[in-house]
Protein backbone atom coordinates (compact mmCIF):
# COMPACT_ATOMS: atom_id res chain seq x y z
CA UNK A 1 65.12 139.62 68.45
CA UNK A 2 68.02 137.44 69.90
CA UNK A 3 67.87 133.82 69.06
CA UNK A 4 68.82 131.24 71.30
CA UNK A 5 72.24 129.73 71.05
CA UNK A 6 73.67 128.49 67.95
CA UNK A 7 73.33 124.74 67.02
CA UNK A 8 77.54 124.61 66.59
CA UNK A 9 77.88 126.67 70.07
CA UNK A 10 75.73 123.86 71.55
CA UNK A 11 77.92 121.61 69.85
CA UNK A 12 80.93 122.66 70.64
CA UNK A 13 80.34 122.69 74.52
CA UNK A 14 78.82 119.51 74.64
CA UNK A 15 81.85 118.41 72.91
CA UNK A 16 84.21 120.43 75.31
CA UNK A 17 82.13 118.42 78.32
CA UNK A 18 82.46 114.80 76.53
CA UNK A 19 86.30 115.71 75.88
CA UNK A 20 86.61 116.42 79.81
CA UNK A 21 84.78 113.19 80.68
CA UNK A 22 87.18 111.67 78.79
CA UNK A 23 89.98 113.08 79.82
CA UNK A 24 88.75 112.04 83.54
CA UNK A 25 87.98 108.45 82.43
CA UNK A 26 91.52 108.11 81.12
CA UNK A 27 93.44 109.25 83.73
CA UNK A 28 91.22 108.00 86.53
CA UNK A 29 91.40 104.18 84.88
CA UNK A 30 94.39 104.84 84.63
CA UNK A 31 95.44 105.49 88.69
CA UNK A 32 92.80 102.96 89.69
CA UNK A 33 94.13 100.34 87.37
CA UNK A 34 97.43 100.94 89.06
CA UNK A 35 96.00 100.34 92.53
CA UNK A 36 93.85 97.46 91.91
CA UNK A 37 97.06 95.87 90.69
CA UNK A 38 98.56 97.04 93.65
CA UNK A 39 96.25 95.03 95.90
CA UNK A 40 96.45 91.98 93.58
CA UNK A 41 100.09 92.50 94.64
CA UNK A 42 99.26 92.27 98.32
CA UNK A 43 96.73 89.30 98.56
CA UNK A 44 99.78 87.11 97.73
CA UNK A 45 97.45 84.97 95.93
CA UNK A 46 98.73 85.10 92.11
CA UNK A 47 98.22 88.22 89.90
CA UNK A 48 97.49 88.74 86.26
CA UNK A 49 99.97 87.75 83.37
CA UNK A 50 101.82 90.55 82.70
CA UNK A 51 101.81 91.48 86.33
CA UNK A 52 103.41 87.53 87.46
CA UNK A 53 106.14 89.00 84.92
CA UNK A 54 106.80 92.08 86.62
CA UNK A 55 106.74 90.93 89.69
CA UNK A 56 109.27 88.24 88.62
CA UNK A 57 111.94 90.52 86.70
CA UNK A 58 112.06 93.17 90.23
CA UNK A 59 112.61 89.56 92.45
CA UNK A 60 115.84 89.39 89.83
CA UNK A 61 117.11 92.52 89.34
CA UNK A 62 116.02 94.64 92.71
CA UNK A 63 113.77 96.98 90.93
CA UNK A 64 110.49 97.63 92.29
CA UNK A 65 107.35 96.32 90.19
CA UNK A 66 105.66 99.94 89.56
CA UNK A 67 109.46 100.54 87.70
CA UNK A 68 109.60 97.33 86.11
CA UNK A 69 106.04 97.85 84.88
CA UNK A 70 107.25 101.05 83.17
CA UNK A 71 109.85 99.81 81.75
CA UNK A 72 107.98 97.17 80.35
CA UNK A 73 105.73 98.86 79.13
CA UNK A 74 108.29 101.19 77.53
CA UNK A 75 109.95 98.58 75.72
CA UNK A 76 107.15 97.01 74.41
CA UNK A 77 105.76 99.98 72.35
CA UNK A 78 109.18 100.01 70.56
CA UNK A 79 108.44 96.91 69.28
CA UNK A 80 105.12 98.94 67.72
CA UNK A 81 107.60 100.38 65.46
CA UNK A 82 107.72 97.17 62.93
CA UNK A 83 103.91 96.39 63.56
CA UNK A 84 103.47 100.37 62.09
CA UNK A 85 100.82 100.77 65.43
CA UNK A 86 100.27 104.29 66.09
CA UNK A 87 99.54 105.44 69.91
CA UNK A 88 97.44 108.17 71.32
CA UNK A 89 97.58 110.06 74.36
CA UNK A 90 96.26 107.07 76.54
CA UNK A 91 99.38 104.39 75.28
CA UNK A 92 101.80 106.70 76.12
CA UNK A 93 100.23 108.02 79.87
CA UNK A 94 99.36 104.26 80.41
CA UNK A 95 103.08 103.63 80.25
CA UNK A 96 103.93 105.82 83.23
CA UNK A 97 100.77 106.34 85.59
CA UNK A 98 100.21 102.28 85.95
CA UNK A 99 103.01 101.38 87.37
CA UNK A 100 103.40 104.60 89.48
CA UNK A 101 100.43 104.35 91.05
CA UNK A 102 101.00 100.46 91.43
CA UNK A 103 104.06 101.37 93.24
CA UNK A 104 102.19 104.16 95.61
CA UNK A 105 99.42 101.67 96.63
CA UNK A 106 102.06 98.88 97.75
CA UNK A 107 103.68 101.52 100.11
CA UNK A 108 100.34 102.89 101.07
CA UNK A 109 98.54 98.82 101.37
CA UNK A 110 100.13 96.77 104.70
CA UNK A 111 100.58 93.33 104.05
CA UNK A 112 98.93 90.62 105.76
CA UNK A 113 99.39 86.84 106.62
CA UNK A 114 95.84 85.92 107.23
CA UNK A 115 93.62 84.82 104.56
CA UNK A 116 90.79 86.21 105.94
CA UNK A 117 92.27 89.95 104.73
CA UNK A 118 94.11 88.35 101.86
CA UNK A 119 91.45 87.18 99.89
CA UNK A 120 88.98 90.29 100.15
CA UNK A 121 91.84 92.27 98.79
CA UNK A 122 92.24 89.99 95.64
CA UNK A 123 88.48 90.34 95.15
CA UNK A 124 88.42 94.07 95.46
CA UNK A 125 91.48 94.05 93.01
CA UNK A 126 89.82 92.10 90.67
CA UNK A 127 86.75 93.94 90.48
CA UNK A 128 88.35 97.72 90.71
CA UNK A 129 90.84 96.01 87.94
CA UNK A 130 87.05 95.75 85.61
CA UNK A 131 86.32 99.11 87.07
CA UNK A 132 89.14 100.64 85.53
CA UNK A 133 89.34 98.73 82.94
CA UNK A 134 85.94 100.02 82.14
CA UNK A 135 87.18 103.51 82.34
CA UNK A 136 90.06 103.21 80.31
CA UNK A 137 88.63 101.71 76.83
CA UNK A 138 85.52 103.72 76.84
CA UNK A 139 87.77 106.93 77.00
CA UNK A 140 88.97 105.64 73.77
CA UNK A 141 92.47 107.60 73.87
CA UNK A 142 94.35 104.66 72.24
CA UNK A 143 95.59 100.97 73.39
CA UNK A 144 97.68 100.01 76.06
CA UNK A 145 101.12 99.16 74.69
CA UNK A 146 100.55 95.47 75.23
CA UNK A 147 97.37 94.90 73.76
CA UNK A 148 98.64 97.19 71.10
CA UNK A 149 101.43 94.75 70.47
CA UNK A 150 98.37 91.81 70.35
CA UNK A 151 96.85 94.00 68.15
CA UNK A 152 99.78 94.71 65.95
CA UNK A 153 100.67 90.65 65.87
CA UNK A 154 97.23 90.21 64.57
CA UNK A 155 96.90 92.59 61.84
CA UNK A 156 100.26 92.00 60.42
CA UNK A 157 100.92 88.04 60.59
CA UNK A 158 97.06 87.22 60.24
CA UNK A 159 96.48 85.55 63.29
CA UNK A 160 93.93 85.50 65.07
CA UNK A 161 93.29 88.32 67.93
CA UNK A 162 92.62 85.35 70.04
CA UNK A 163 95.40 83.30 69.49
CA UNK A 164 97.66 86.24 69.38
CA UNK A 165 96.87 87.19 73.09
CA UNK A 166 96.78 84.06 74.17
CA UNK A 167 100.49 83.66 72.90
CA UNK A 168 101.55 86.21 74.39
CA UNK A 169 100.31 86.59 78.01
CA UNK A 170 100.96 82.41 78.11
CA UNK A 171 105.06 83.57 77.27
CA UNK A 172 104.70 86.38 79.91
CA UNK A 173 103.15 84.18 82.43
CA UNK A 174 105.36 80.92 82.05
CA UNK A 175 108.10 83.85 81.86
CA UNK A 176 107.41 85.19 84.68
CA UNK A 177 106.72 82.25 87.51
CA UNK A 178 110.10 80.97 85.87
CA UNK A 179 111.99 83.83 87.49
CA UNK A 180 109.85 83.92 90.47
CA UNK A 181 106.25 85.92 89.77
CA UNK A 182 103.54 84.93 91.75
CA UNK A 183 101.19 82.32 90.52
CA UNK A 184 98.23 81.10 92.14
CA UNK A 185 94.41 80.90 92.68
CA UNK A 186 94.00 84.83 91.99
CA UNK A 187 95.77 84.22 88.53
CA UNK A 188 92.99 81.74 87.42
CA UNK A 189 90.12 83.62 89.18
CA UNK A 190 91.43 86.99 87.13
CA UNK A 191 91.47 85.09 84.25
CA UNK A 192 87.60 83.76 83.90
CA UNK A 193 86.16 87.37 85.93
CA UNK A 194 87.90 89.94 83.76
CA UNK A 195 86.63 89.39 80.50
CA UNK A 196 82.88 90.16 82.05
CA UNK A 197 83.81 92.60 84.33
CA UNK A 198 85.53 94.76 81.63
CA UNK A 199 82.63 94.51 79.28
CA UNK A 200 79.95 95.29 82.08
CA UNK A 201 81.88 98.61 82.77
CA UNK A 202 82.30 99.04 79.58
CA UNK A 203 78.58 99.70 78.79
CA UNK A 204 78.28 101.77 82.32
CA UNK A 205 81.38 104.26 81.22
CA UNK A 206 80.32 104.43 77.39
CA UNK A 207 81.28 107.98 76.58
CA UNK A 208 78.26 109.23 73.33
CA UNK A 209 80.33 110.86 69.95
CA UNK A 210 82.94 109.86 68.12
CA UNK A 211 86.43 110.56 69.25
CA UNK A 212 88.79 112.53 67.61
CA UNK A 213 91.15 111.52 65.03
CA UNK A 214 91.90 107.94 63.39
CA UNK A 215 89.02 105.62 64.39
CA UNK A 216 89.99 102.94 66.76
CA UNK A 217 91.51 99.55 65.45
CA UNK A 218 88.60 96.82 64.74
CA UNK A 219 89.28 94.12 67.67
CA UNK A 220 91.04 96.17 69.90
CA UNK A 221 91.48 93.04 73.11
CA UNK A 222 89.64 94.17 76.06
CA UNK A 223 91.44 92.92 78.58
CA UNK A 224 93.49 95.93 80.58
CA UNK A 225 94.46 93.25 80.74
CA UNK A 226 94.27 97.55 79.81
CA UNK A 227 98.10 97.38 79.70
């Protein structure tokens, strides 16, 4: 008589479907974390950190922010090297698809003068920025080059992870309204909303199993700030 299907065979496709949800949560936070910056970009009301830097270094040298972003981000996993940080599949695609898709949403997004548009589309870029956030960190495909460098400053000068991200994004953001980056009521409101927002979707995108290979660092920052 013909059993049923094997324990590992059960295994191995439930696996195979957690691996795809993954996949899909990675690449999916990935576009919509681009996009909710994109609209953070278009309220004109003050944007993240690391996005007030971005935004200042294109006003200077005529690049657009989705470019600077990448380059950015490119040049801060070098400095990974010295911190010995190692990066999975999500560092690396994080580098590219955020500011791409930051980029497609500013041509796609009109912008507007009157509040009354302004500030709905600094709330819905908050919360889709918590959304992807969300999406991101529970696919657990490795840290976002800057809160790998956070990550890195902590583990190797024995900091704390607080202080060490606090350092940094206060150097990117005085950095960046210094050179022009937009600073304003959106930058404080991302600042108190994200923290929550990431951790609510956090527990709503929570992928069950381990992932493969090394296990994640201990007090990896949730940001998003995923970048």
């Amino acid at each position: 008589m013909q059993g049923g299907p094997s324990v590992t065979a059960t295994g191995t496709r439930g696996g195979e479907r957690r691996l795809g949800r993954r996949v899909a949560q990675l690449y999916g936070g990935l576009l919509l974390y681009g996009v909710s910056a994109g609209l953070m970009v278009r309220a004109e009301l003050g944007l993240s950190p690391w996005e007030v830097f971005h935004q200042g270094v294109s006003e200077r040298i005529g690049l657009s922010i989705g470019i600077v972003s990448v380059l950015t981000g490119a040049l801060v996993l070098l400095l990974w090297l010295p911190l010995r940080e190692r990066p999975g599949l999500g560092t690396v695609s994080n580098v590219v698809l955020v500011g791409l898709s930051l980029d497609a949403t500013l041509v796609l997004t009109p912008q507007w003068e009157a509040l009354a548009v302004r500030w709905p589309l600094l709330l819905s870029g908050i919360v889709l920025n918590g959304v992807a956030t969300g999406l991101y960190i529970a696919a657990r495909f490795g840290a976002g080059p800057r809160d790998g460098l956070m990550t890195g400053l902590h583990r190797r000068t024995g900091v704390s992870l607080r202080v060490a991200r606090t350092g940094v994004e206060l150097v990117v953001l005085v950095s960046g309204y210094l050179l022009g980056g937009g600073v304003g009521a959106g930058t404080a409101l991302y600042a108190l909303s994200i923290g929550p927002l990431a951790q609510r979707f956090l527990r709503v995108f929570a992928v069950d199993g381990p992932p493969p290979g090394p296990p994640a660092a201990p007090g990896v920052p949730v940001a998003p700030d995923v970048r």
